[in-house]
ModelCIF file with pLDDT and N, C-alpha, C, O atoms, coordinates in Angstrom:
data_MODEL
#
_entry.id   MODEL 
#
_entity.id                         1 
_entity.type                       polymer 
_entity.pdbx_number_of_molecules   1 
#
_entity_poly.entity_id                      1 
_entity_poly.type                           'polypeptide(L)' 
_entity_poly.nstd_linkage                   no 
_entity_poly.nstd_monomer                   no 
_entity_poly.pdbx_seq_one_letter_code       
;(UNK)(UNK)(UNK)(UNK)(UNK)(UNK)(UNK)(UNK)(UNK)(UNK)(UNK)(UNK)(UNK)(UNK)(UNK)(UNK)
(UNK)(UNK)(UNK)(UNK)(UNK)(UNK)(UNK)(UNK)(UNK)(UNK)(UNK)(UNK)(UNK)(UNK)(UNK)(UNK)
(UNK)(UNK)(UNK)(UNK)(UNK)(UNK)
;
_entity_poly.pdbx_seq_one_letter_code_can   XXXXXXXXXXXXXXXXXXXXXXXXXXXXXXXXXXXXXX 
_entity_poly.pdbx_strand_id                 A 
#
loop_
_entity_poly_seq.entity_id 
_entity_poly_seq.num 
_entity_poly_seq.mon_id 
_entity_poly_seq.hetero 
1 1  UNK n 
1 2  UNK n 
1 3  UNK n 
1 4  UNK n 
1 5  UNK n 
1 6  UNK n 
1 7  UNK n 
1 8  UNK n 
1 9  UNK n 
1 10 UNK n 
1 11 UNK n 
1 12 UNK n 
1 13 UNK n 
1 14 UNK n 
1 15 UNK n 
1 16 UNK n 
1 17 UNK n 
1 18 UNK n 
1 19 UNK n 
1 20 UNK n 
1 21 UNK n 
1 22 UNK n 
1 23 UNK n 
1 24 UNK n 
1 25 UNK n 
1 26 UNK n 
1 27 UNK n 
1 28 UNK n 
1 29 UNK n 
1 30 UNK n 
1 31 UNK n 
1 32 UNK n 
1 33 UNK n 
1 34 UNK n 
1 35 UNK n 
1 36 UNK n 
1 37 UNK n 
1 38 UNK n 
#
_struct_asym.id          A 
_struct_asym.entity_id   1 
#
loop_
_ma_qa_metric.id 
_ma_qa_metric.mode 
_ma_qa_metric.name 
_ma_qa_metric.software_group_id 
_ma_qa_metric.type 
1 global pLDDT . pLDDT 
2 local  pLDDT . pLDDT 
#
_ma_qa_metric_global.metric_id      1 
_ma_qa_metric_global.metric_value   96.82 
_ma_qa_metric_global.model_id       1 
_ma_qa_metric_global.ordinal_id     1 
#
loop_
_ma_qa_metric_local.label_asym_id 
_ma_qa_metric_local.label_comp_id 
_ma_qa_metric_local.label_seq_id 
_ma_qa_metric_local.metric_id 
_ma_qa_metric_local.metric_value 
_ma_qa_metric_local.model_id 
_ma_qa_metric_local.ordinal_id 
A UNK 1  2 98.00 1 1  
A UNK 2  2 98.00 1 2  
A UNK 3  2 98.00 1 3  
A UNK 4  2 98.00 1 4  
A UNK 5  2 98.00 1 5  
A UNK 6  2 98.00 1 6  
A UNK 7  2 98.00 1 7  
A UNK 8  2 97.00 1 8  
A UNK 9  2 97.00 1 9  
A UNK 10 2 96.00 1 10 
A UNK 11 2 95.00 1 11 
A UNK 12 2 94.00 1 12 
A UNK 13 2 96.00 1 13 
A UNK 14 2 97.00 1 14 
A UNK 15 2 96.00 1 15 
A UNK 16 2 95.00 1 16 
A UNK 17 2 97.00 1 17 
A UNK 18 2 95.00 1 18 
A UNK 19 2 96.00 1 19 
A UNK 20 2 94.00 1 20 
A UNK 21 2 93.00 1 21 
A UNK 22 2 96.00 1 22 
A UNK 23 2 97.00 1 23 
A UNK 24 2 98.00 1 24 
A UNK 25 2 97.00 1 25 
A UNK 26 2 97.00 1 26 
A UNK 27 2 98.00 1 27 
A UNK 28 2 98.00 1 28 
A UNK 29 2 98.00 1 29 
A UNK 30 2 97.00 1 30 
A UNK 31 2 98.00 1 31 
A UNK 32 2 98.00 1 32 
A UNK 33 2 97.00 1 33 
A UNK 34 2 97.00 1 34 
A UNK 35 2 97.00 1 35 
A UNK 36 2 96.00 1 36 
A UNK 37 2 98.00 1 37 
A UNK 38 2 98.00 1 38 
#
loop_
_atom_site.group_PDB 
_atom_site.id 
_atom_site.type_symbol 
_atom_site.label_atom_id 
_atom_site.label_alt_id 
_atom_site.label_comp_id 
_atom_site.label_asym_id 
_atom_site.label_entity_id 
_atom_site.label_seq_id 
_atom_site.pdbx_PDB_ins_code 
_atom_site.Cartn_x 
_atom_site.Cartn_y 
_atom_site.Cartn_z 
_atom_site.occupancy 
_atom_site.B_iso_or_equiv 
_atom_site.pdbx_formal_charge 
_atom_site.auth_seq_id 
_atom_site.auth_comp_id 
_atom_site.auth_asym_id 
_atom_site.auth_atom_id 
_atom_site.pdbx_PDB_model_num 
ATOM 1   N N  . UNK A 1 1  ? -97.475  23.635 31.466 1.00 98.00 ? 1  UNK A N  1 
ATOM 2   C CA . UNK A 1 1  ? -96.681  24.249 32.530 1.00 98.00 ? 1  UNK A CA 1 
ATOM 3   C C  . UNK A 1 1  ? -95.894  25.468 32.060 1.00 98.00 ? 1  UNK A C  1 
ATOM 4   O O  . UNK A 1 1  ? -95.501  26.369 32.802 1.00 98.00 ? 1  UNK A O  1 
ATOM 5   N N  . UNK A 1 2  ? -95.736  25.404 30.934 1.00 98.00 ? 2  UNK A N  1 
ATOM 6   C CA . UNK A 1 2  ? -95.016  26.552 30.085 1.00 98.00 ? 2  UNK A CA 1 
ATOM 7   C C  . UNK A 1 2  ? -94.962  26.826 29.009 1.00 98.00 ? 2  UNK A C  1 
ATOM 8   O O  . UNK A 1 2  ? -95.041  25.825 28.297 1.00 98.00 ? 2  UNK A O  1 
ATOM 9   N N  . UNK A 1 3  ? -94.828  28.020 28.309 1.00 98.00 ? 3  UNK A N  1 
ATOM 10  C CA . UNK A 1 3  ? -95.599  28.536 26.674 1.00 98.00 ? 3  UNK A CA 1 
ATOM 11  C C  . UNK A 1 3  ? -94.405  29.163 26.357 1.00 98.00 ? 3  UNK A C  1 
ATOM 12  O O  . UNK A 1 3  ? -93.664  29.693 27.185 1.00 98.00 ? 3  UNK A O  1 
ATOM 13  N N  . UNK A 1 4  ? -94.266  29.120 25.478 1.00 98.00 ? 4  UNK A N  1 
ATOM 14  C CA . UNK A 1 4  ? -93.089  29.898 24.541 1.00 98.00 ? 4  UNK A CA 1 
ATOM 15  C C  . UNK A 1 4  ? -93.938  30.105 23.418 1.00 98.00 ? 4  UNK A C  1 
ATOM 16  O O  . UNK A 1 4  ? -94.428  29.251 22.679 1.00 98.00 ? 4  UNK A O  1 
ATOM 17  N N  . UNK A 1 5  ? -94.061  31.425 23.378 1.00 98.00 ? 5  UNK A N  1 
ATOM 18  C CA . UNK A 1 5  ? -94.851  32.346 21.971 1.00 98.00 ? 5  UNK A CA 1 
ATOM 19  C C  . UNK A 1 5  ? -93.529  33.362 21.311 1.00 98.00 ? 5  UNK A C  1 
ATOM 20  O O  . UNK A 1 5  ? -92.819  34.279 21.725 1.00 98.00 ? 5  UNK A O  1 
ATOM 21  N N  . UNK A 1 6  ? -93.698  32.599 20.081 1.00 98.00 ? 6  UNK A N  1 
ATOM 22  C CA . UNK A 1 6  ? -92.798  33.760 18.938 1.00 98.00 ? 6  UNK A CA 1 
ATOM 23  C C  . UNK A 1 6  ? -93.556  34.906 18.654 1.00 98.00 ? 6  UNK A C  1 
ATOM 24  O O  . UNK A 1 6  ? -94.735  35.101 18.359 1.00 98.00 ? 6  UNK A O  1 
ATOM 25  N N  . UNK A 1 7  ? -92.216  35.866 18.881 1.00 98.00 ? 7  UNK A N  1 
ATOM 26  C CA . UNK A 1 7  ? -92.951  37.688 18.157 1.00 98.00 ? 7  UNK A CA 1 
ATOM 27  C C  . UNK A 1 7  ? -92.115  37.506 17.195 1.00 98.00 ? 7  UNK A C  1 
ATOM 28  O O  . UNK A 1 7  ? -90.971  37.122 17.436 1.00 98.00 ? 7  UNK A O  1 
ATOM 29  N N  . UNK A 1 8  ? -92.545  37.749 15.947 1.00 97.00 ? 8  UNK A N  1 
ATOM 30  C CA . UNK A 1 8  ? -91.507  37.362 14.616 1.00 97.00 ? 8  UNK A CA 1 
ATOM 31  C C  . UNK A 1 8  ? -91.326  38.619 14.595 1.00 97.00 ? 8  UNK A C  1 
ATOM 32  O O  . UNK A 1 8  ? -90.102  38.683 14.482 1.00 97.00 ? 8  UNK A O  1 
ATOM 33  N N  . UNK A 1 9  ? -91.716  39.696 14.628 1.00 97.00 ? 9  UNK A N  1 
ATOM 34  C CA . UNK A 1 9  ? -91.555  41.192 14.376 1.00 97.00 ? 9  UNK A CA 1 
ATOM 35  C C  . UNK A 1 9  ? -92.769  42.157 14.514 1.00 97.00 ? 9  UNK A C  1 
ATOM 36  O O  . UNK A 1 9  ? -93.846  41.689 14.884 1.00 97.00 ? 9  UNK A O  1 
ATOM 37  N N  . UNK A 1 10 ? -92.647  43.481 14.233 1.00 96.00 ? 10 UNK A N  1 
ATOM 38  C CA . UNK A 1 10 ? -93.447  44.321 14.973 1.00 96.00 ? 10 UNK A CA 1 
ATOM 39  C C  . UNK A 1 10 ? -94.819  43.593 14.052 1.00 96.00 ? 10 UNK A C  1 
ATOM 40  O O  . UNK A 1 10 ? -94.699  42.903 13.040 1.00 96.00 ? 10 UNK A O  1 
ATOM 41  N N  . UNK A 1 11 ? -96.069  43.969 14.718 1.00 95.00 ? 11 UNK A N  1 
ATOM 42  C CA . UNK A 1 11 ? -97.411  43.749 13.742 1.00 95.00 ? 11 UNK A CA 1 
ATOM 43  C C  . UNK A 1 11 ? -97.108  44.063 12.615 1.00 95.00 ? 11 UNK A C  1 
ATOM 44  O O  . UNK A 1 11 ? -96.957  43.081 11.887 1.00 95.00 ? 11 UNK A O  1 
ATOM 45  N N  . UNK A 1 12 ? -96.900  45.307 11.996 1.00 94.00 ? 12 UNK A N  1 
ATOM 46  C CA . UNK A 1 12 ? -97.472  45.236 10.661 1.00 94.00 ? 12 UNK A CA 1 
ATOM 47  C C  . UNK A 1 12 ? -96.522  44.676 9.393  1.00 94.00 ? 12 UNK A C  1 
ATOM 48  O O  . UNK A 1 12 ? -96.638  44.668 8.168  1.00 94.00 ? 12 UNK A O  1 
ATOM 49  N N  . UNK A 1 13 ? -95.619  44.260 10.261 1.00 96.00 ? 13 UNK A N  1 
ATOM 50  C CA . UNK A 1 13 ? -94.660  43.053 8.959  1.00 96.00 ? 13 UNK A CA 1 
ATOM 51  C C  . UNK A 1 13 ? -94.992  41.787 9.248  1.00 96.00 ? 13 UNK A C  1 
ATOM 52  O O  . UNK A 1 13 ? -94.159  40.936 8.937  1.00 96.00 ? 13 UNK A O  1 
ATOM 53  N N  . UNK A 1 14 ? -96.318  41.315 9.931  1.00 97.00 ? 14 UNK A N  1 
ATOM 54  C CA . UNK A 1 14 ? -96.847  40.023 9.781  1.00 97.00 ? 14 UNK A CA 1 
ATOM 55  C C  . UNK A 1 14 ? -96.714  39.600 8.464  1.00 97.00 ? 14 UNK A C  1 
ATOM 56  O O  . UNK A 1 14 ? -96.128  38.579 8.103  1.00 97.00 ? 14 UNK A O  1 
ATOM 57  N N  . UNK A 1 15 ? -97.548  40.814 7.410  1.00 96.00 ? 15 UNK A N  1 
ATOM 58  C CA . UNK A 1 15 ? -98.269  40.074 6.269  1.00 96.00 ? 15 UNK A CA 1 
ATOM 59  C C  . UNK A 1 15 ? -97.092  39.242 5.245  1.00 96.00 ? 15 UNK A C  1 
ATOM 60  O O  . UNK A 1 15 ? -97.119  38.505 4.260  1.00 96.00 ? 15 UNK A O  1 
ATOM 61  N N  . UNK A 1 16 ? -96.070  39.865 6.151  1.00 95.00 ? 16 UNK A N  1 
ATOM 62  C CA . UNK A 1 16 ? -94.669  39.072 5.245  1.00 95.00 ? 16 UNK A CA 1 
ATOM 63  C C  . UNK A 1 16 ? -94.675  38.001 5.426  1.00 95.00 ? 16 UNK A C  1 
ATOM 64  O O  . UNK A 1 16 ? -94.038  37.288 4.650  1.00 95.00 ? 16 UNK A O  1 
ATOM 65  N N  . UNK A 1 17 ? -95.352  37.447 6.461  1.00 97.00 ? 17 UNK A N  1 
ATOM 66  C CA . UNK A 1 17 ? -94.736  35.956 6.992  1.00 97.00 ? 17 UNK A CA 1 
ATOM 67  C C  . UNK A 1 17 ? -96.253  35.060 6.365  1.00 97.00 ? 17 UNK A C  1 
ATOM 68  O O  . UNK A 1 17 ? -96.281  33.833 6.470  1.00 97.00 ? 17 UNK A O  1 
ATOM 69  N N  . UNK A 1 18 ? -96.915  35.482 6.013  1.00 95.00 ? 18 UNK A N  1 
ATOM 70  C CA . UNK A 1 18 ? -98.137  35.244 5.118  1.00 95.00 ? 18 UNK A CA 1 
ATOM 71  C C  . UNK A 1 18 ? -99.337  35.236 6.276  1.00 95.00 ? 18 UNK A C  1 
ATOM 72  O O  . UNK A 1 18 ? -100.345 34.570 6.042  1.00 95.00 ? 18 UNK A O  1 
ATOM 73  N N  . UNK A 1 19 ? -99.247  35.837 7.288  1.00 96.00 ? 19 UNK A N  1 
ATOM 74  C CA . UNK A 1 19 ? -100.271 36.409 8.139  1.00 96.00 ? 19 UNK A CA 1 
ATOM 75  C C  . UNK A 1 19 ? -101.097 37.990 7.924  1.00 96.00 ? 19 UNK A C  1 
ATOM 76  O O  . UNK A 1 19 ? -100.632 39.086 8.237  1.00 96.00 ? 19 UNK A O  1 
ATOM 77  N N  . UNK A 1 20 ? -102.448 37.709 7.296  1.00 94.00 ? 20 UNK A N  1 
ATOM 78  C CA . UNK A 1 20 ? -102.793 38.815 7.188  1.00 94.00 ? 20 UNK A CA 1 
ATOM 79  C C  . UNK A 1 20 ? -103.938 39.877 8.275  1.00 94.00 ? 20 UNK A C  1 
ATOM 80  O O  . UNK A 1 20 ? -104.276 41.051 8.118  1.00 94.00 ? 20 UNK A O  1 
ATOM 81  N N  . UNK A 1 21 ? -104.336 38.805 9.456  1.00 93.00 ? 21 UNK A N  1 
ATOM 82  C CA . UNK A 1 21 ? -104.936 39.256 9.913  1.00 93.00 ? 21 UNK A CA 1 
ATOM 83  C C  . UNK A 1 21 ? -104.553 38.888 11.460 1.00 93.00 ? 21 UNK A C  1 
ATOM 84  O O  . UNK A 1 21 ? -104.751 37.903 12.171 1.00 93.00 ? 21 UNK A O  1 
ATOM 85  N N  . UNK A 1 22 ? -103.921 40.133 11.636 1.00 96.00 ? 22 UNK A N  1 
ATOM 86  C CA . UNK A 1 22 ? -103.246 39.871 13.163 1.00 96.00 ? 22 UNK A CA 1 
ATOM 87  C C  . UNK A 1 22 ? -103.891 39.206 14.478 1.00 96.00 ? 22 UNK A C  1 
ATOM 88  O O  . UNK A 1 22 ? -103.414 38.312 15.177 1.00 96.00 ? 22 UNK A O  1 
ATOM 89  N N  . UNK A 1 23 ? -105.065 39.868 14.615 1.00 97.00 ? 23 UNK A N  1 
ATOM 90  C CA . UNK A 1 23 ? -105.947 40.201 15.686 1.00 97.00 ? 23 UNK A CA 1 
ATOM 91  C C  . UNK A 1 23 ? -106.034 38.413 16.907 1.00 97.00 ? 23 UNK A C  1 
ATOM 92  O O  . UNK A 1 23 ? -106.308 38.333 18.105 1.00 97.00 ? 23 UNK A O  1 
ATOM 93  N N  . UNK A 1 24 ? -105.616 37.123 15.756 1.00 98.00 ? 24 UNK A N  1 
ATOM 94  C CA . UNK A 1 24 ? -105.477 35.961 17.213 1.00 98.00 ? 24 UNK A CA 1 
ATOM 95  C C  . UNK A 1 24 ? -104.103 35.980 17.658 1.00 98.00 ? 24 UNK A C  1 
ATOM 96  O O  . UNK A 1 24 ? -103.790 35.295 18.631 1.00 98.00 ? 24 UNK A O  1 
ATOM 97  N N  . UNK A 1 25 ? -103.205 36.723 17.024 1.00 97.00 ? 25 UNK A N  1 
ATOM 98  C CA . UNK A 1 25 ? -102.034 36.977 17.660 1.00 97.00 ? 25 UNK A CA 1 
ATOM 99  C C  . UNK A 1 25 ? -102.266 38.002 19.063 1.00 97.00 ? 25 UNK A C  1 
ATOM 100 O O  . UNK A 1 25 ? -101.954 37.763 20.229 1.00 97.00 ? 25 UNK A O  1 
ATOM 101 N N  . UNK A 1 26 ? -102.805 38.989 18.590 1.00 97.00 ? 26 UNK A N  1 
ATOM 102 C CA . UNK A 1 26 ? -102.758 39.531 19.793 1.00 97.00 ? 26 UNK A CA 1 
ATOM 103 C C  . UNK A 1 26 ? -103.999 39.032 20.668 1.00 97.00 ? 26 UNK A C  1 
ATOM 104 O O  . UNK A 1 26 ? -103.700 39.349 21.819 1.00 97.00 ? 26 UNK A O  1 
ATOM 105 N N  . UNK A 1 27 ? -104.796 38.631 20.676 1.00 98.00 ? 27 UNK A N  1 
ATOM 106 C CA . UNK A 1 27 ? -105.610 37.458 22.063 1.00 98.00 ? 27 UNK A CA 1 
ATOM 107 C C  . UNK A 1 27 ? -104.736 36.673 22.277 1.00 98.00 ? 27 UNK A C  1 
ATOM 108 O O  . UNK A 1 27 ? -104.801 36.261 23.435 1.00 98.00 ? 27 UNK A O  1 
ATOM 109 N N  . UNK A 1 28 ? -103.936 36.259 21.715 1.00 98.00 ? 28 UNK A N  1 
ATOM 110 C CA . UNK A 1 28 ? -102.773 35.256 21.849 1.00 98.00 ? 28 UNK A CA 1 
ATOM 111 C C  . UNK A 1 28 ? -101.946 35.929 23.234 1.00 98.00 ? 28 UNK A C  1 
ATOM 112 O O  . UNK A 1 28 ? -101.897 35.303 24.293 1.00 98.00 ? 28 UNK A O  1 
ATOM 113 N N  . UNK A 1 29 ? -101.525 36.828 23.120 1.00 98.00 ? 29 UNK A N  1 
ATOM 114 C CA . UNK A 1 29 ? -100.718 37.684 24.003 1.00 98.00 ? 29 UNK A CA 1 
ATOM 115 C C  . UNK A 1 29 ? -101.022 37.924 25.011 1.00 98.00 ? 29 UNK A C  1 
ATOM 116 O O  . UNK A 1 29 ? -100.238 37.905 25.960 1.00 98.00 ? 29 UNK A O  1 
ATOM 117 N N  . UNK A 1 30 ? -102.603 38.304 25.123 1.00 97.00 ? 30 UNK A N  1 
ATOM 118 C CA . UNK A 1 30 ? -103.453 38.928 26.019 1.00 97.00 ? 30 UNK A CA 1 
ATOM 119 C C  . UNK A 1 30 ? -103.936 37.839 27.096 1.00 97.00 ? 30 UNK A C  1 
ATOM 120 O O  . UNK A 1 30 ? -104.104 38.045 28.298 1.00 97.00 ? 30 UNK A O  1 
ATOM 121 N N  . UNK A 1 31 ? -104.199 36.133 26.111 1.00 98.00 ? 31 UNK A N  1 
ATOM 122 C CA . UNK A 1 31 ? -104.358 35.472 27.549 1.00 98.00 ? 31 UNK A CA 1 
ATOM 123 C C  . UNK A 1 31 ? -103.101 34.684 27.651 1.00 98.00 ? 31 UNK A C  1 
ATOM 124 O O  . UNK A 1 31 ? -103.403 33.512 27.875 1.00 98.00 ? 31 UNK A O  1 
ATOM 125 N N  . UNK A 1 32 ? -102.142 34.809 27.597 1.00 98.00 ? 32 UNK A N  1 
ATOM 126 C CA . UNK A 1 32 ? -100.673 34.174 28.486 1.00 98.00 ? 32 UNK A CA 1 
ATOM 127 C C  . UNK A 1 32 ? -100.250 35.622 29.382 1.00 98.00 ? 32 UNK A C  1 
ATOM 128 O O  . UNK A 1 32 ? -99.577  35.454 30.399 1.00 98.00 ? 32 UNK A O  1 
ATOM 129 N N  . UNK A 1 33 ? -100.470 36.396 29.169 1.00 97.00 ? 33 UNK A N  1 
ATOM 130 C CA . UNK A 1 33 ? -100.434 38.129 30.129 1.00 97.00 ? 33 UNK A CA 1 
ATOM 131 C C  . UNK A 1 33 ? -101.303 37.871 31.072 1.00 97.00 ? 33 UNK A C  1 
ATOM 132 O O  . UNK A 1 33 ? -101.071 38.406 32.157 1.00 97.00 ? 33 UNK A O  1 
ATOM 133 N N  . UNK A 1 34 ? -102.061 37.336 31.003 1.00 97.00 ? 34 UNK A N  1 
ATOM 134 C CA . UNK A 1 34 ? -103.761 37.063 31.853 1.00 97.00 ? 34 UNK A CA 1 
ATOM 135 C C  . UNK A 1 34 ? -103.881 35.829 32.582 1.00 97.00 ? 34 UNK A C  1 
ATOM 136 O O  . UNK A 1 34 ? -104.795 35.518 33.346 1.00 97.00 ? 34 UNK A O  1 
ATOM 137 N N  . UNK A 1 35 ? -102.495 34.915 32.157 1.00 97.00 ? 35 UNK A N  1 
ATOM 138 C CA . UNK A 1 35 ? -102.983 33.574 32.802 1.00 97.00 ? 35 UNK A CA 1 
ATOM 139 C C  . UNK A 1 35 ? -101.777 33.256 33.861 1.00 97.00 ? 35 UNK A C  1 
ATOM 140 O O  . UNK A 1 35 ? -100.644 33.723 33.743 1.00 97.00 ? 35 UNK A O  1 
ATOM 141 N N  . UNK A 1 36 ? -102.204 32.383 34.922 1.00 96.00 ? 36 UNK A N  1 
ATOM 142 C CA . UNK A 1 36 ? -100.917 31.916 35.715 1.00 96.00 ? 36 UNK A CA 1 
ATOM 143 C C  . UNK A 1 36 ? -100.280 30.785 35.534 1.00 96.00 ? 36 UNK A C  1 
ATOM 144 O O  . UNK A 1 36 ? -99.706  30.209 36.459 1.00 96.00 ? 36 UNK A O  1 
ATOM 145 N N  . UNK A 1 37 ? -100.322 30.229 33.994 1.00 98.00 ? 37 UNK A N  1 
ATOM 146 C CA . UNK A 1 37 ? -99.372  29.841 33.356 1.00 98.00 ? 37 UNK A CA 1 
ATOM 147 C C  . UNK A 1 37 ? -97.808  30.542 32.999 1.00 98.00 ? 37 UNK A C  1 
ATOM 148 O O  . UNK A 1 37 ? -97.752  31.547 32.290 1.00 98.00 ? 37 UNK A O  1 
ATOM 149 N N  . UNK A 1 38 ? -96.750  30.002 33.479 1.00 98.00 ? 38 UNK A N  1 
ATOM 150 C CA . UNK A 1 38 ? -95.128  30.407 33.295 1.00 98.00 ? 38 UNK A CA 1 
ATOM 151 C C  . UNK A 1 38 ? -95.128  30.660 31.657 1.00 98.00 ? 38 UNK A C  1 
ATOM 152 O O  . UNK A 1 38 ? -94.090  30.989 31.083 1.00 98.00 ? 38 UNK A O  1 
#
C-alpha cells in the first residue's frame, strides 16, 4: 500500500555506501514514478 525508498545522496557518492553500480536504483525510481502505488 506504501513504499518508502531511501536517496542516500546524489548518484555518484553511491560507491561510498559500497554500491557500485547504480543503474537498479534508478529502475527502482522509475517504477514507484510509474506505479499507482502511494
Amino acid at each position: 500500500d506504501y513504499v518508502a525508498m531511501d536517496i542516500k545522496t546524489s548518484i555518484d557518492k553511491y560507491p561510498q555506501l559500497g554500491v557500485d553500480d547504480t543503474s537498479n536504483i534508478m529502475r527502482s525510481i522509475q517504477i514507484l514514478k510509474d506505479s499507482q502505488v502511494q
